[in-house]
Protein backbone atom coordinates (compact mmCIF):
# COMPACT_ATOMS: atom_id res chain seq x y z
CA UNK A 1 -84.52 61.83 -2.36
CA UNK A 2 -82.14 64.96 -4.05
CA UNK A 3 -79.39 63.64 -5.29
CA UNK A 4 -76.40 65.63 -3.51
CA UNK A 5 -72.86 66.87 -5.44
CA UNK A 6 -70.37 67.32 -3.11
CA UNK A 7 -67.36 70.12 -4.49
CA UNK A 8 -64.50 69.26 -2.54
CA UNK A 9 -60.85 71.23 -2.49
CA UNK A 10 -59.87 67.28 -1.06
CA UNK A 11 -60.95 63.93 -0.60
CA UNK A 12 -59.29 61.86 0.87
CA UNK A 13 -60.85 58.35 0.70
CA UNK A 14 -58.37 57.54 2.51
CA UNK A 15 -56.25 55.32 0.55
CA UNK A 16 -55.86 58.26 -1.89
CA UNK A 17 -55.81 61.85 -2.11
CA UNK A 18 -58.44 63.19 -4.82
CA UNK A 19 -57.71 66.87 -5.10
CA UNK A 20 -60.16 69.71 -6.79
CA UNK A 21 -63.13 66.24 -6.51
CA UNK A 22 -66.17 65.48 -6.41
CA UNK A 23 -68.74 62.83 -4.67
CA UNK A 24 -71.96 62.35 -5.86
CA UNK A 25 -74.48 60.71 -3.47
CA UNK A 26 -77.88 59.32 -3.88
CA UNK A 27 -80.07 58.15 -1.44
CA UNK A 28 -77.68 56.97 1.40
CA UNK A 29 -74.89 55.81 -0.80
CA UNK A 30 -72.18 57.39 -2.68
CA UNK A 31 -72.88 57.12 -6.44
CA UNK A 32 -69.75 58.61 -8.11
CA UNK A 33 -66.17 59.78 -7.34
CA UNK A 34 -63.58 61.62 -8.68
CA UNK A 35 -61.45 64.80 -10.16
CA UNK A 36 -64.26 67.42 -10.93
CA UNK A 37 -63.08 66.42 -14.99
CA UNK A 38 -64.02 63.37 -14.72
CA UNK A 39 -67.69 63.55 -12.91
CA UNK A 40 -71.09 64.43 -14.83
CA UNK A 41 -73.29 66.48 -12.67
CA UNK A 42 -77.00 65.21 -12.62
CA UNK A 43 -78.84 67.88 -13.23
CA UNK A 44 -81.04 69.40 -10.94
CA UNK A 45 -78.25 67.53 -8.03
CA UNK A 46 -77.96 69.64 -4.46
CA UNK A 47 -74.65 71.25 -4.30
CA UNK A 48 -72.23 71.33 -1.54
CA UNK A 49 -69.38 73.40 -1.89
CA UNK A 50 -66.79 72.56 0.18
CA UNK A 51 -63.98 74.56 -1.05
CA UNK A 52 -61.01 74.71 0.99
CA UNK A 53 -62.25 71.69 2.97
CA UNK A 54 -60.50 68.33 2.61
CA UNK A 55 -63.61 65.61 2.91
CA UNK A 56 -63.03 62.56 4.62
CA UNK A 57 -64.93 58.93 5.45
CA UNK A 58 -67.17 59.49 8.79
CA UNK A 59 -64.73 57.89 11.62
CA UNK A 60 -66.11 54.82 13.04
CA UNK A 61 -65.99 54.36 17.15
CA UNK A 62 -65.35 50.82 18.23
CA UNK A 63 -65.56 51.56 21.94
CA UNK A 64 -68.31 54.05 23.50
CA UNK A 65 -70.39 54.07 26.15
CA UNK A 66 -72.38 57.86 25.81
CA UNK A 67 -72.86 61.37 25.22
CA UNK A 68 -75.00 63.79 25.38
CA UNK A 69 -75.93 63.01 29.08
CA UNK A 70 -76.73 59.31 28.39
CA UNK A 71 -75.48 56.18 28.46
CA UNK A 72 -75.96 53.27 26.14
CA UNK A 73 -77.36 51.11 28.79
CA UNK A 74 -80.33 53.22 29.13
CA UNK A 75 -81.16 51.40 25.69
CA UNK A 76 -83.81 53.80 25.36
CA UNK A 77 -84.95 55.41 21.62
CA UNK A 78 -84.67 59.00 23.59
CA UNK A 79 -80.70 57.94 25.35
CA UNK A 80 -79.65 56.23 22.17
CA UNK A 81 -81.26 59.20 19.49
CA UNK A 82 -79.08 61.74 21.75
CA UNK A 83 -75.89 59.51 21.85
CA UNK A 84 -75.66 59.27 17.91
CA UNK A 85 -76.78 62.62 17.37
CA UNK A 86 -74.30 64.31 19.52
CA UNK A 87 -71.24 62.15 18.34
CA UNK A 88 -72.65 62.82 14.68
CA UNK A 89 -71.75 66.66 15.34
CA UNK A 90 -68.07 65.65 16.03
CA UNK A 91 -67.81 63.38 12.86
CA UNK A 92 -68.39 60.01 14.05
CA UNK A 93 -71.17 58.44 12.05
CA UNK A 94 -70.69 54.35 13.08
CA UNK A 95 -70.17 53.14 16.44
CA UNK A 96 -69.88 50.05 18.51
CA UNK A 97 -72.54 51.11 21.50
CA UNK A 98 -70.04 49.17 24.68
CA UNK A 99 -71.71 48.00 27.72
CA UNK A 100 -69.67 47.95 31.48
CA UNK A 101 -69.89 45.15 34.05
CA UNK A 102 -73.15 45.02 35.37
CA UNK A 103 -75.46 41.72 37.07
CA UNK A 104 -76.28 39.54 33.99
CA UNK A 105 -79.94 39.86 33.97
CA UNK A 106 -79.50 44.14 34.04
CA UNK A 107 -76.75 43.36 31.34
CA UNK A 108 -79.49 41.22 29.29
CA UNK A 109 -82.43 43.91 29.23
CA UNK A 110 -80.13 46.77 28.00
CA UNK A 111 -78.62 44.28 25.59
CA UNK A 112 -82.45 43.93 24.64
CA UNK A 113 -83.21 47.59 24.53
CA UNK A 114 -80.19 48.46 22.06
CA UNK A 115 -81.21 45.37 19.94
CA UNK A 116 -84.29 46.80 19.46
CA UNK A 117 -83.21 50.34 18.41
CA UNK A 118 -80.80 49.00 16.21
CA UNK A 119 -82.72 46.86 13.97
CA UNK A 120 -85.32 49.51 14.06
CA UNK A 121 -83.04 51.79 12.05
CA UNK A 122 -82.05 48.53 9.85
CA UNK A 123 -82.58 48.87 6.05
CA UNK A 124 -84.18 45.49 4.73
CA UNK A 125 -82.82 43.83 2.23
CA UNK A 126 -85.72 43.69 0.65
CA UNK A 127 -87.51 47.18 0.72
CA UNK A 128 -87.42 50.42 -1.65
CA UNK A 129 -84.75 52.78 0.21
CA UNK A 130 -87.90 55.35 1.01
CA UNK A 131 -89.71 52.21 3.47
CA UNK A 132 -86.43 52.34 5.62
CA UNK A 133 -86.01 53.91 8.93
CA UNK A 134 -82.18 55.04 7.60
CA UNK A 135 -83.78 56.42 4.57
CA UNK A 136 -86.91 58.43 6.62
CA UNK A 137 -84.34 59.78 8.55
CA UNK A 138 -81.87 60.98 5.58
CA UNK A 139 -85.08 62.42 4.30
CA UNK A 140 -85.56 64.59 7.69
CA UNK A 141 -82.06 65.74 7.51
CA UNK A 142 -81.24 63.83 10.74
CA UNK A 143 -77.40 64.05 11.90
CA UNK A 144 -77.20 60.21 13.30
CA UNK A 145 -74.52 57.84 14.48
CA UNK A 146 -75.32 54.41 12.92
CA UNK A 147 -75.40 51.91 15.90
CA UNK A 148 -73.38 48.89 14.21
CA UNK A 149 -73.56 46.36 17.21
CA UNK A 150 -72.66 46.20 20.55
CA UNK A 151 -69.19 45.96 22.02
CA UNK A 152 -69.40 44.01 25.38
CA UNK A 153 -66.53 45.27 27.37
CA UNK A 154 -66.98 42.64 30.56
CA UNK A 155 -67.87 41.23 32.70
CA UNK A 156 -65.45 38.49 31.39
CA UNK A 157 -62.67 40.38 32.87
CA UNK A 158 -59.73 40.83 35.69
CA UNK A 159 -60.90 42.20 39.01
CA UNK A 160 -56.73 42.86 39.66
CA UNK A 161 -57.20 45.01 36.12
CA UNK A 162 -60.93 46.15 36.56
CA UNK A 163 -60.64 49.47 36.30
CA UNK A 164 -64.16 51.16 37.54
CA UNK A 165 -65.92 48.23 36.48
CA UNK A 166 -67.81 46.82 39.92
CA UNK A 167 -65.86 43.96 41.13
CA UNK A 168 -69.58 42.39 42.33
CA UNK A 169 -70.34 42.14 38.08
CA UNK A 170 -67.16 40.50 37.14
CA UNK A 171 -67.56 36.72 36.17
CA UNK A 172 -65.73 34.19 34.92
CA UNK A 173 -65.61 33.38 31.39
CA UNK A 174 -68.79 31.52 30.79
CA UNK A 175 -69.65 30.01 27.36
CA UNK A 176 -73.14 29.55 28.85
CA UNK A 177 -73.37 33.19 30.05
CA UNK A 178 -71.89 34.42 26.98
CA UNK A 179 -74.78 32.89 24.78
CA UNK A 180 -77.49 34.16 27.68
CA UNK A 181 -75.38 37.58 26.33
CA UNK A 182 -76.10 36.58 22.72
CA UNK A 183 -79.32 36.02 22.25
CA UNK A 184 -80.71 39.51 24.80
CA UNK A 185 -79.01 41.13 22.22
CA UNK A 186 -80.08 39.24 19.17
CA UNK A 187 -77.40 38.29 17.42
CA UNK A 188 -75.28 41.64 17.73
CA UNK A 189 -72.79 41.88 19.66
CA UNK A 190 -69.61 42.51 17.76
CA UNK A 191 -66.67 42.53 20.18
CA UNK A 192 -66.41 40.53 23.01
CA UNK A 193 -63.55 41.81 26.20
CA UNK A 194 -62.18 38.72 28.06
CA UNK A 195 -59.00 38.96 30.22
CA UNK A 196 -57.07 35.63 29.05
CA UNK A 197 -54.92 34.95 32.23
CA UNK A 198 -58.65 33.57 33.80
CA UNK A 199 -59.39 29.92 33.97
CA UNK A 200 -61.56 28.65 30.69
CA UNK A 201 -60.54 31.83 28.48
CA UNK A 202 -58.65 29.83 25.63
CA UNK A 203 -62.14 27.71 25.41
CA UNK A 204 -63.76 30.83 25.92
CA UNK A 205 -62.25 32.53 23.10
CA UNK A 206 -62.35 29.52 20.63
CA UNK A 207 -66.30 29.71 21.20
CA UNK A 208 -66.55 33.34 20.75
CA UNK A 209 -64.64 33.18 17.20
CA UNK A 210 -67.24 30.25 16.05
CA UNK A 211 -69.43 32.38 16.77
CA UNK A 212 -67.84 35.12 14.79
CA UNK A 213 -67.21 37.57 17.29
CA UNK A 214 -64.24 39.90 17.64
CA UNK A 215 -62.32 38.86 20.33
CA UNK A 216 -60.62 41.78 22.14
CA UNK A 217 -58.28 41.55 25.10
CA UNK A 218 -58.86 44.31 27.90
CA UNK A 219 -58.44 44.61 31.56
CA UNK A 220 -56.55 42.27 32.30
CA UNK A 221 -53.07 41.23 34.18
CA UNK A 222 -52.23 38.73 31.74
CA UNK A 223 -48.48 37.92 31.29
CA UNK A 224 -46.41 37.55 27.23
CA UNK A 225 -47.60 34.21 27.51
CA UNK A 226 -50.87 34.03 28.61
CA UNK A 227 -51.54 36.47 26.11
CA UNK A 228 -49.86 34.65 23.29
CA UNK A 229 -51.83 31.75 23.60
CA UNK A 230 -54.80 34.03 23.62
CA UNK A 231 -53.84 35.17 20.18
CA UNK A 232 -52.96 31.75 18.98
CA UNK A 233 -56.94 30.45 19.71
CA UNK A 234 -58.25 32.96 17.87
CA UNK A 235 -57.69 36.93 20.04
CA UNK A 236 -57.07 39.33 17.17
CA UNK A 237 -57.72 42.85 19.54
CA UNK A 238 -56.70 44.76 22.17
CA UNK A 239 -58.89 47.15 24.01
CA UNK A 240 -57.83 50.54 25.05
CA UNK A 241 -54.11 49.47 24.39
CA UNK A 242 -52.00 50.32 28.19
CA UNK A 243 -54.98 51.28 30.05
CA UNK A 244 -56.21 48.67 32.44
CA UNK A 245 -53.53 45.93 31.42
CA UNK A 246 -50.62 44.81 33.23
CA UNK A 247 -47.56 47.36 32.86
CA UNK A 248 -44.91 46.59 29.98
CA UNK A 249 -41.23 45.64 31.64
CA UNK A 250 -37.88 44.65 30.03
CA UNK A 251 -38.26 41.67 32.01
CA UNK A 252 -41.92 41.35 32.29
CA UNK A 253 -43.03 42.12 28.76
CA UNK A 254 -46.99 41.12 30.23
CA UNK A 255 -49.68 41.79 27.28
CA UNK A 256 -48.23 45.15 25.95
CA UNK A 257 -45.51 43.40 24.90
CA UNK A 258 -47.32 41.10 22.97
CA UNK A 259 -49.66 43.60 21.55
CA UNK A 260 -46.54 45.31 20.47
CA UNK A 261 -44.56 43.00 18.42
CA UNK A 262 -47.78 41.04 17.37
CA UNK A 263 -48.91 42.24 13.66
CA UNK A 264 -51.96 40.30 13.51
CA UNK A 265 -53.56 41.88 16.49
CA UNK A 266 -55.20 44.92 16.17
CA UNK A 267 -54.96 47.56 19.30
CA UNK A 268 -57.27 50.36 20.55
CA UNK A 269 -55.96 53.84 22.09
CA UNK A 270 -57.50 56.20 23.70
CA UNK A 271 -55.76 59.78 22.25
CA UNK A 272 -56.69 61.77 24.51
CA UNK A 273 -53.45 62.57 25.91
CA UNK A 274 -54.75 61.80 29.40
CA UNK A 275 -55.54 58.23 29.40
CA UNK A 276 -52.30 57.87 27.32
CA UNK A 277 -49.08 59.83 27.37
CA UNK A 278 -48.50 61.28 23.53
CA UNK A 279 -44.75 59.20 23.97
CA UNK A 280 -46.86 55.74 24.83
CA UNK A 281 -48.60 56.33 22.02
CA UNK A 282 -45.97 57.47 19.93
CA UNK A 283 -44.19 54.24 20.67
CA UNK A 284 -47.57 52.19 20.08
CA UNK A 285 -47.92 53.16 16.72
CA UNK A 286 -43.59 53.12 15.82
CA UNK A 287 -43.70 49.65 17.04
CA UNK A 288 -46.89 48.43 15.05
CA UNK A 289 -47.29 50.93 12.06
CA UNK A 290 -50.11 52.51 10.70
CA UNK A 291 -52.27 49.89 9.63
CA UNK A 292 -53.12 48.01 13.42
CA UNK A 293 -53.77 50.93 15.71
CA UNK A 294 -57.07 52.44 15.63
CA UNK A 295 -58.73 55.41 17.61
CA UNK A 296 -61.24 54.89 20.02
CA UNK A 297 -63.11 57.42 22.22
CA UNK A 298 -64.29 55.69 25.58
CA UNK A 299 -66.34 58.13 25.94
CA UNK A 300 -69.46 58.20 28.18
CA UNK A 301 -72.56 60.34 28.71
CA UNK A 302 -70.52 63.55 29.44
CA UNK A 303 -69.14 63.66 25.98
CA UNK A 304 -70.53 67.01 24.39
CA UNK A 305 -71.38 68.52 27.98
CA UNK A 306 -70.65 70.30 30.90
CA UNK A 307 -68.57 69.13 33.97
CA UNK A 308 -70.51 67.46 36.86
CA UNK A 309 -71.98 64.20 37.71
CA UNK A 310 -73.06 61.43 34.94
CA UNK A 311 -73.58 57.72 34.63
CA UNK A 312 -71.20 55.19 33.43
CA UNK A 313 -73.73 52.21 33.49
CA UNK A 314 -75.18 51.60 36.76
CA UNK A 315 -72.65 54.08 38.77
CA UNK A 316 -71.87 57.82 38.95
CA UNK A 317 -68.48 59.21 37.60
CA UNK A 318 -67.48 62.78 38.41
CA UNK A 319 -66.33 65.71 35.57
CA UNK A 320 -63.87 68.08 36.10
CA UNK A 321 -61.90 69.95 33.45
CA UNK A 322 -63.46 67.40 30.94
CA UNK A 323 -61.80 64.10 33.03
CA UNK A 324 -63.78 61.53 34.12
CA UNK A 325 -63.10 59.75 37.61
CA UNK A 326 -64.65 57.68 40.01
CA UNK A 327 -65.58 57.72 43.90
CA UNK A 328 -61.77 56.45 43.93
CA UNK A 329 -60.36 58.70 41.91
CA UNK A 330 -60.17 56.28 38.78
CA UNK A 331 -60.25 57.07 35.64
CA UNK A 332 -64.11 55.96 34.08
CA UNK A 333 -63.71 57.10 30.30
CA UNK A 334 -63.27 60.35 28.93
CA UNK A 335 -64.91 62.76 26.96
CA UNK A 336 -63.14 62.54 23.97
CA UNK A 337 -64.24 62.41 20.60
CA UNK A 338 -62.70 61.31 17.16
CA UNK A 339 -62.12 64.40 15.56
CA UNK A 340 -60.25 65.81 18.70
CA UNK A 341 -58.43 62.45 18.86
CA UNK A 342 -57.39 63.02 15.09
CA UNK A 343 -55.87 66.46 16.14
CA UNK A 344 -53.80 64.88 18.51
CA UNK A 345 -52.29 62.25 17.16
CA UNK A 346 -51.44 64.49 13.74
CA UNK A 347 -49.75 66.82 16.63
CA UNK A 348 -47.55 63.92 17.49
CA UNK A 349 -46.22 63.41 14.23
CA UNK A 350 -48.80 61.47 12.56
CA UNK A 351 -49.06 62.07 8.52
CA UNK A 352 -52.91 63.27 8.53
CA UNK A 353 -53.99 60.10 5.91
CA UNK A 354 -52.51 57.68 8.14
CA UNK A 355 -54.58 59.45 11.22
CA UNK A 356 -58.11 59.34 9.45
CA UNK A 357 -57.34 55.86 8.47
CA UNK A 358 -56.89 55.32 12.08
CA UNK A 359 -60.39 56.32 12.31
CA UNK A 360 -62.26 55.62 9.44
CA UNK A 361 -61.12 51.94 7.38
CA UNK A 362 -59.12 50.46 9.84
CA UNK A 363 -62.27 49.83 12.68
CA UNK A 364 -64.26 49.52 9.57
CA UNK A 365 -61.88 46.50 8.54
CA UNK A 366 -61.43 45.35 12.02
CA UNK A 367 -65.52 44.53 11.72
CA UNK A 368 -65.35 43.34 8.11
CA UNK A 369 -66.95 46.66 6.74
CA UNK A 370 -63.99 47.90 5.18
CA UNK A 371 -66.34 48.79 1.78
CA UNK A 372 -69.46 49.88 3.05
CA UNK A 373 -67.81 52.22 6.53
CA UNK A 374 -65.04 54.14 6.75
CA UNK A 375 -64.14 54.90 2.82
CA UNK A 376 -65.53 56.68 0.03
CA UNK A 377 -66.06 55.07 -2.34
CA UNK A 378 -68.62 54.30 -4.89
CA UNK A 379 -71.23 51.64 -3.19
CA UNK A 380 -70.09 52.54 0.34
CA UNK A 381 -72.30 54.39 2.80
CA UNK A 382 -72.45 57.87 2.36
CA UNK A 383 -70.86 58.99 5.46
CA UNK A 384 -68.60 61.75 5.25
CA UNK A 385 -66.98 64.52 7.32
CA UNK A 386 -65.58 68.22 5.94
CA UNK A 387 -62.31 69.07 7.67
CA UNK A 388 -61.23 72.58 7.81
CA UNK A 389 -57.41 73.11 7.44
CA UNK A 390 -56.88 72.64 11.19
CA UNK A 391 -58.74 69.92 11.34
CA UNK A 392 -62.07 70.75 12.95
CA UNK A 393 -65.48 69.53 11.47
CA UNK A 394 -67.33 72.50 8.80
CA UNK A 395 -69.33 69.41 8.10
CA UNK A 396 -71.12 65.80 8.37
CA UNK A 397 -73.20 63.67 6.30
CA UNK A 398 -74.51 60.45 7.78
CA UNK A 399 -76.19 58.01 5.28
CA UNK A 400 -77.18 60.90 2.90
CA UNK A 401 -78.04 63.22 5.27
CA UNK A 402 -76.89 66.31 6.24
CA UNK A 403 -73.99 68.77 4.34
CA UNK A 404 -76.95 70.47 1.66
């Protein structure tokens, strides 16, 4: 495979700026870094030339359900191919595929079918880069989303705080089911959503960390103290931070409170000004700092297309001036995506390397991927975005492909 030079006016890596640089890339990873001084060009390299463009890590998505008219729990090649390659267009090049509520046996072949696509497009240890699925595909030129795992959001969750989830899915918190949950999807699920005000969450939770999972806490009406003792067996995230949780209150405090003042506990938001006012989230990220709040989409199948009527799971959600509601009138994810999420928050005040650290290292770090995702850097996956000065994507590489 060409090796690829990439001429940037910026890089930002993101824990420095590298002005007037350069990234070299080979195969899927990046080879080199640095001031244009400082790099020798291989000769007979593919040049990009992104003058003008500041170049960033791809942003990774810890919490989506769809785009492109499909839905992860089709866990089909043909849902999942058009899922990664329409986020791909909008910068996002890793993402958590998240399941909703739905019966456990439903949950467990979907779990199955994502599995399957996933390790299909793994790169074995043990082969030459050009026997890998990753690799075939740089070779193509194919824009694709890597799928990193599977986020289960439910159905270990509060039918008080359910959201659009279907109250007939929600269950208990179930060690037993939870391992069912495991094994359909082989060993990759990477963030498990539990409400910790139920009965048998704190044992709950202690099993998930043992088995190295990610615990986040999401819908859910759990008070300051419920929550704390969450944290204290082992909780470390919060999904889609104020949405679907109960309400903060100088008296009543309730989860947002803790998520607030807590520094080890990492919290999703949902930027698209909709879900969350830009003064919630202003206050979110004042009260925690830059280095515990990360962006999230939520988005579902209608991300990338029209308004009208899509799946979220097994249930239809409506579409109207890009807002996605229920039969009730509930909000059921959005169609945001990271690089319009970046936009917003840098509108709100947000110094632009703290906002594509937001997206980029910190969900990296929050999955222990902090030096292969979400940086450049030489030995990390060669996923990068080109950012015009107003911050829309000129554009992406995913694994090697894609910018030449």
């Amino acid at each position: 495979m060409p090796t690829t030079v990439i001429h940037a006016g910026r890089i930002l890596t993101p824990d420095e700026e590298i002005s007037d640089g350069v990234i070299i890339v080979e195969g899927s990873r990046i080879t080199a870094l640095g001031h244009r001084d400082e790099i020798r060009v291989p000769p007979g390299a593919i040049d990009y030339v992104a003058a003008g463009l500041t170049v960033v890590p791809g942003f990774v998505d810890l919490h989506i359900h769809g785009a492109g008219g499909h839905d992860v729990m089709e866990a089909n090649a043909r849902a999942l191919d058009r899922i990664t390659s329409t986020i791909a267009r909008h910068g996002t090049t890793s993402i958590l595929a998240t399941t909703v509520s739905a019966p456990i046996e439903e949950t467990c072949r979907s779990l199955a079918g994502i599995a399957r696509y996933i390790r299909s497009h793994e790169t074995p240890e043990e082969a030459a880069p050009d026997e890998a699925a990753s690799e075939k595909d740089a070779k193509e030129g194919k824009l694709a989303a890597e799928i990193l795992g599977i986020h289960l959001e439910g159905p270990f969750i509060s039918k008080a705080r359910r959201g659009v989830h279907p109250p007939d899915a929600i269950t208990a918190p179930s060690i037993e089911i939870l391992d069912r949950l495991l094994k359909a999807a082989d060993g990759l699920v990477r963030i498990v959503t539990i409400a910790p005000e139920l009965p048998g969450s704190i044992e709950f939770i202690a099993a998930a960390v043992a088995a190295k999972l990610v615990v986040g806490l999401g819908h859910t009406d759990a008070d300051y103290d419920q929550t704390r003792a969450a944290v204290q067996a082992g909780a470390r995230h919060a999904v889609h931070t104020y949405n679907a949780m109960r309400p903060f209150s100088h008296r009543d405090p309730g989860i947002v409170g803790a998520i607030l003042t807590d520094p080890e506990v990492t919290a999703e938001v949902i930027a698209d000004l909709v879900h969350v006012a830009g003064p919630a989230i202003q206050v979110l990220i004042g009260s925690k700092g830059f280095d515990t709040v990360l962006l999230v989409s939520d988005g579902i199948a209608a991300t990338g297309m029209p308004d009208g009527n899509y799946r979220l799971g097994n249930f239809e959600v409506n579409v109207r001036d890009g807002i996605c509601r229920n039969s009730e009138g509930k909000l059921a994810g959005s169609t945001l995506t990271l690089d319009r999420a970046l936009r917003n928050i840098v509108a709100l005040g947000v110094p632009l390397q703290d906002a594509v650290r937001m997206a980029t290292v910190l969900p990296a770090r929050r999955l222990g991927l902090a030096g292969k995702k979400g940086i450049i850097a030489v030995g990390a996956d060669a996923d990068l975005v080109a950012l015009t000065p107003d911050l829309r994507v000129a554009g992406v590489m995913t694994r090697g492909a894609g910018l030449a």
